[in-house]
PDB file of N, CA and C in Angstrom:
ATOM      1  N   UNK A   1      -6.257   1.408   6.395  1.00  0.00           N
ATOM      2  CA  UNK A   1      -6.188   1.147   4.994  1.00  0.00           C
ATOM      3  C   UNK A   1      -5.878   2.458   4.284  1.00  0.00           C
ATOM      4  N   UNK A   2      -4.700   2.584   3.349  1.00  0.00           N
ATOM      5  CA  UNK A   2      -4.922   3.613   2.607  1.00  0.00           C
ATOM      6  C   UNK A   2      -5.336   3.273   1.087  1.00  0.00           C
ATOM      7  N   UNK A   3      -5.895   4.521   0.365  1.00  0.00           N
ATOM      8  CA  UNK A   3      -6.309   3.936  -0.803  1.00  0.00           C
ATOM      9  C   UNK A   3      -5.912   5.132  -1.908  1.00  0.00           C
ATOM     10  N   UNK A   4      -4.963   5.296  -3.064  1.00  0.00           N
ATOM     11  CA  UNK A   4      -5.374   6.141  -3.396  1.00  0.00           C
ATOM     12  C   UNK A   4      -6.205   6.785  -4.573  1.00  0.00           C
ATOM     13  N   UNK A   5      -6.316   8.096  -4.200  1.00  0.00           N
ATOM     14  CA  UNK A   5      -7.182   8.911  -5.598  1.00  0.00           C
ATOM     15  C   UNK A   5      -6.848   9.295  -6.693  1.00  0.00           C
ATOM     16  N   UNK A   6      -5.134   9.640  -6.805  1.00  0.00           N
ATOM     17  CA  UNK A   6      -4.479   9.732  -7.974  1.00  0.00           C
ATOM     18  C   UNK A   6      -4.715   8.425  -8.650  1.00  0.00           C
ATOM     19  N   UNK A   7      -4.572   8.516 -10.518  1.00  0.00           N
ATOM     20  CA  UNK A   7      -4.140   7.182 -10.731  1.00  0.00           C
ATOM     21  C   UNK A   7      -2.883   7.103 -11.377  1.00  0.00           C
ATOM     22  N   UNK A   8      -2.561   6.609 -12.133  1.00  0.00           N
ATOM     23  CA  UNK A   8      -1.369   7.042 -12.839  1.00  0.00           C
ATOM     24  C   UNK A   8       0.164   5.694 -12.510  1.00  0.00           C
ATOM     25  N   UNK A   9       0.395   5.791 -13.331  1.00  0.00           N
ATOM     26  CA  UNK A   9       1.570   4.647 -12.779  1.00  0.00           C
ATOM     27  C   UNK A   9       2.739   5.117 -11.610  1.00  0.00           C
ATOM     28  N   UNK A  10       2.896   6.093 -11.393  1.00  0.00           N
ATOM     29  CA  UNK A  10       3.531   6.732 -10.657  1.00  0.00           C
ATOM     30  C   UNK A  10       3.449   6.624  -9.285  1.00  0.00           C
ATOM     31  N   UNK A  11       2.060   7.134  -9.175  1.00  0.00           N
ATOM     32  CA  UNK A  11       1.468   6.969  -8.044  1.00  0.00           C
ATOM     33  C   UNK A  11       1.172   5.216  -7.350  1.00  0.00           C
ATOM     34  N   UNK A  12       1.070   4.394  -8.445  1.00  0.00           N
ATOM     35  CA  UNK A  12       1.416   3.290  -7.998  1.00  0.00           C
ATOM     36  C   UNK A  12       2.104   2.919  -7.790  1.00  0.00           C
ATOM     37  N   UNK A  13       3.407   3.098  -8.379  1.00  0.00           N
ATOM     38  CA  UNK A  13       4.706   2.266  -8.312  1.00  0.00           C
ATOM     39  C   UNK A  13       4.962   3.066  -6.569  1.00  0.00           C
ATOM     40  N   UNK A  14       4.537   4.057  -6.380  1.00  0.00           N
ATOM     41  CA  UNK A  14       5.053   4.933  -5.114  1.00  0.00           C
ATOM     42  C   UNK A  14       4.544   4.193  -3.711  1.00  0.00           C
ATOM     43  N   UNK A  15       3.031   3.628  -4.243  1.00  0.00           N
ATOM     44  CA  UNK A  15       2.373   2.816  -3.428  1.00  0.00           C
ATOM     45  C   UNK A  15       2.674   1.775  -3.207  1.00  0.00           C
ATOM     46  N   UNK A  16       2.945   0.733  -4.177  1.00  0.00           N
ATOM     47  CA  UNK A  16       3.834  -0.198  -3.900  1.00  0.00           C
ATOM     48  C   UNK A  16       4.947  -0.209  -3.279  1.00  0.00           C
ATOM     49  N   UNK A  17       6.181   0.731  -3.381  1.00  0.00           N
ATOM     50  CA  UNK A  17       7.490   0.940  -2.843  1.00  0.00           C
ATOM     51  C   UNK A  17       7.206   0.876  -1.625  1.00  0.00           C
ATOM     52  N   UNK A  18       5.967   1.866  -1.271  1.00  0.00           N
ATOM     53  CA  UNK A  18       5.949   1.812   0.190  1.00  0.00           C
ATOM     54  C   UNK A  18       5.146   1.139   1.054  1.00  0.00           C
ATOM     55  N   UNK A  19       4.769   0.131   0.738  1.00  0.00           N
ATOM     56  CA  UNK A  19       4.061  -1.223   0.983  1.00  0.00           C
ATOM     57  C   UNK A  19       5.599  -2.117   1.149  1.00  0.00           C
ATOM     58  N   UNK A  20       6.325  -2.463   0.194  1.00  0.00           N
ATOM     59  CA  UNK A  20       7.099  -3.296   0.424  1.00  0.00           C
ATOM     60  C   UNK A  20       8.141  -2.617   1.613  1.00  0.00           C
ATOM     61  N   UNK A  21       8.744  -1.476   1.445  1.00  0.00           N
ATOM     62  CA  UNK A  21       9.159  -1.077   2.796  1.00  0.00           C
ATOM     63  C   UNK A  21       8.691  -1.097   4.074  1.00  0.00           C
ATOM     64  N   UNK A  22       7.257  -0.914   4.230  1.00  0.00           N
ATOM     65  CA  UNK A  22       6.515  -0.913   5.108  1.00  0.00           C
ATOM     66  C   UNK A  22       6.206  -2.706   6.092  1.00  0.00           C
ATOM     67  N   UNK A  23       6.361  -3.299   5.353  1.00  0.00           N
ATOM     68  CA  UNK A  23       6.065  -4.803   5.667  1.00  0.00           C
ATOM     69  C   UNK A  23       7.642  -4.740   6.286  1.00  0.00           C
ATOM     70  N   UNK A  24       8.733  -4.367   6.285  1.00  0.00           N
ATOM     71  CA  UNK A  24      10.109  -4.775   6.648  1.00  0.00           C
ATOM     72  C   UNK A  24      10.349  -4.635   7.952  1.00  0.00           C
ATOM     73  N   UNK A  25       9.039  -3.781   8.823  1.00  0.00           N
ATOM     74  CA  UNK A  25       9.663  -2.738   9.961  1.00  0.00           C
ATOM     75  C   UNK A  25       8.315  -3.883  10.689  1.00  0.00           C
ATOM     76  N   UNK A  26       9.454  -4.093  11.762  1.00  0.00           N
ATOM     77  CA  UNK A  26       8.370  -4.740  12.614  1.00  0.00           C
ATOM     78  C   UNK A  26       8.969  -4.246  14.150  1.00  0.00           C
ATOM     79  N   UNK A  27       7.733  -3.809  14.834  1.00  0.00           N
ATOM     80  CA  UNK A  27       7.742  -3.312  16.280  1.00  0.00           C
ATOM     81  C   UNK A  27       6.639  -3.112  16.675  1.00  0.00           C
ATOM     82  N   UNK A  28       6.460  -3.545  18.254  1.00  0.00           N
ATOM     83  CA  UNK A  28       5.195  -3.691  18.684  1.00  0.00           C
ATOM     84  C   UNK A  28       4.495  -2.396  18.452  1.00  0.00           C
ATOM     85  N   UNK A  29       4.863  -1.310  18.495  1.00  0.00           N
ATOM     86  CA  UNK A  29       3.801  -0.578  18.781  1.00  0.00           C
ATOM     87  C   UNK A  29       3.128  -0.146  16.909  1.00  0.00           C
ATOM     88  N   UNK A  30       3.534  -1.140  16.048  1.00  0.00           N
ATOM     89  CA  UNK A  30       2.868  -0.313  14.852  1.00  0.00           C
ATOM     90  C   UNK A  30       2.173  -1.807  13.979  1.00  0.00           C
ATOM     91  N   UNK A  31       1.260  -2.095  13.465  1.00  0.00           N
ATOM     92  CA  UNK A  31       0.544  -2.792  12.987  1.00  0.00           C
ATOM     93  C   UNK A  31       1.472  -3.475  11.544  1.00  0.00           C
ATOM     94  N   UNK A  32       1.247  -4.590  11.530  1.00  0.00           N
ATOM     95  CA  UNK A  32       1.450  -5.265  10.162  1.00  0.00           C
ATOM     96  C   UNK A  32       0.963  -5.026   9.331  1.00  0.00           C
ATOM     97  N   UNK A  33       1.779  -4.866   7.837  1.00  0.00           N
ATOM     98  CA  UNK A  33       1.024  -4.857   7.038  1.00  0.00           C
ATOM     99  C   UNK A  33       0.966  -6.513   5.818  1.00  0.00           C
ATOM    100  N   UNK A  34      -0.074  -6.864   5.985  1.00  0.00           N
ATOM    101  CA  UNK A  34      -0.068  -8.168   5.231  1.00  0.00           C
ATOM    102  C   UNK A  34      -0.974  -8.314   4.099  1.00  0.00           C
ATOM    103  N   UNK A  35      -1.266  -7.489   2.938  1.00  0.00           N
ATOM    104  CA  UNK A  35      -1.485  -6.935   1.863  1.00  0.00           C
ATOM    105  C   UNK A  35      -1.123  -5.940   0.799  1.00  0.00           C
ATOM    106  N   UNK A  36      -1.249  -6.022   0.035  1.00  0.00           N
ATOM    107  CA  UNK A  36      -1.656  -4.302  -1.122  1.00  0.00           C
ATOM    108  C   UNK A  36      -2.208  -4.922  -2.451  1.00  0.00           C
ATOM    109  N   UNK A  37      -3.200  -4.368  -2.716  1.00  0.00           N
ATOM    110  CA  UNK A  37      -3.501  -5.063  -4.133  1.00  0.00           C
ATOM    111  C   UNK A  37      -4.923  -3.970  -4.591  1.00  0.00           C
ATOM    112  N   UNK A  38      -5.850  -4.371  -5.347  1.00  0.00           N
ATOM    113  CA  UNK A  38      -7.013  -3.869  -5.728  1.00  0.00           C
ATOM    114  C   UNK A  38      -8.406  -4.201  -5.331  1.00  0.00           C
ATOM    115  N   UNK A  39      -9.045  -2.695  -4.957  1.00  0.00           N
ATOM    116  CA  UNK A  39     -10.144  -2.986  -4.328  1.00  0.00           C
ATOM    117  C   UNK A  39     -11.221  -3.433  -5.493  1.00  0.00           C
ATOM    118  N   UNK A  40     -12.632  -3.630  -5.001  1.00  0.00           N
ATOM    119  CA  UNK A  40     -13.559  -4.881  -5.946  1.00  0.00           C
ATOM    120  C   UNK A  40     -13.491  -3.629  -7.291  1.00  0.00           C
ATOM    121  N   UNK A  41     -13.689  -2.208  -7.062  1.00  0.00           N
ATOM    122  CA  UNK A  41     -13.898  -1.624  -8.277  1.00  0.00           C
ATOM    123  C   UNK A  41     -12.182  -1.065  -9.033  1.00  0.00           C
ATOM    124  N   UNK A  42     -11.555  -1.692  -8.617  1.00  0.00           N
ATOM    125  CA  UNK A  42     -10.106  -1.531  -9.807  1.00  0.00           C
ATOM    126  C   UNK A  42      -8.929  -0.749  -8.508  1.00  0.00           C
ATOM    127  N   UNK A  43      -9.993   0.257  -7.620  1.00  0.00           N
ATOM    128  CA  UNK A  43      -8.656   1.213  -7.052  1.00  0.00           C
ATOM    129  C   UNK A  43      -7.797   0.310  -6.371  1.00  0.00           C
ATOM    130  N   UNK A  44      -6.564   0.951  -6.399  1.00  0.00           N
ATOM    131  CA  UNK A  44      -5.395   0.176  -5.609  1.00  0.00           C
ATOM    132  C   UNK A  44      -5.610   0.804  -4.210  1.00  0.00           C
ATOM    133  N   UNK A  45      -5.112  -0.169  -3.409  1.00  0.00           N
ATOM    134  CA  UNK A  45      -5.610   0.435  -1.454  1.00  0.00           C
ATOM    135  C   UNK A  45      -4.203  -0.999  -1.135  1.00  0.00           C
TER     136      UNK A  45
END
Protein backbone atom coordinates (compact mmCIF):
# COMPACT_ATOMS: atom_id res chain seq x y z
CA UNK A 1 0.00 0.00 0.00
CA UNK A 2 1.31 3.37 -0.58
CA UNK A 3 -0.08 6.34 1.12
CA UNK A 4 0.86 9.72 0.83
CA UNK A 5 2.12 12.57 3.30
CA UNK A 6 2.16 15.46 1.01
CA UNK A 7 -1.27 16.91 0.43
CA UNK A 8 -1.95 19.17 -2.14
CA UNK A 9 -3.66 18.57 -5.47
CA UNK A 10 -0.62 17.85 -7.17
CA UNK A 11 0.46 15.29 -5.33
CA UNK A 12 -2.79 13.70 -5.97
CA UNK A 13 -3.40 14.07 -9.35
CA UNK A 14 0.42 12.38 -9.46
CA UNK A 15 -1.08 9.57 -7.37
CA UNK A 16 -3.77 8.95 -9.32
CA UNK A 17 -1.81 9.06 -12.78
CA UNK A 18 0.09 6.47 -11.36
CA UNK A 19 -2.51 4.19 -10.14
CA UNK A 20 -4.20 4.30 -13.46
CA UNK A 21 -0.91 3.42 -15.26
CA UNK A 22 -0.10 1.01 -12.83
CA UNK A 23 -3.37 -1.19 -13.16
CA UNK A 24 -2.38 -1.42 -17.20
CA UNK A 25 0.83 -3.60 -16.65
CA UNK A 26 0.04 -7.01 -15.98
CA UNK A 27 2.84 -9.79 -15.41
CA UNK A 28 3.22 -12.50 -13.18
CA UNK A 29 5.84 -11.50 -11.24
CA UNK A 30 4.23 -8.02 -9.96
CA UNK A 31 0.90 -7.75 -7.99
CA UNK A 32 -2.42 -6.12 -9.10
CA UNK A 33 -3.48 -3.22 -8.35
CA UNK A 34 -7.36 -3.16 -7.75
CA UNK A 35 -7.93 0.15 -5.85
CA UNK A 36 -6.93 3.90 -4.95
CA UNK A 37 -9.17 5.98 -3.03
CA UNK A 38 -9.27 7.36 0.76
CA UNK A 39 -8.29 5.99 3.87
CA UNK A 40 -11.14 6.12 7.00
CA UNK A 41 -9.31 9.51 8.13
CA UNK A 42 -9.40 11.51 4.56
CA UNK A 43 -5.56 10.42 3.43
CA UNK A 44 -5.41 9.20 -0.08
CA UNK A 45 -3.39 5.56 -0.16
Amino acid sequence: MKVLKSEGRRFHARLEREAVLSSKVVHPNLIALHDVGRTPDGKRG
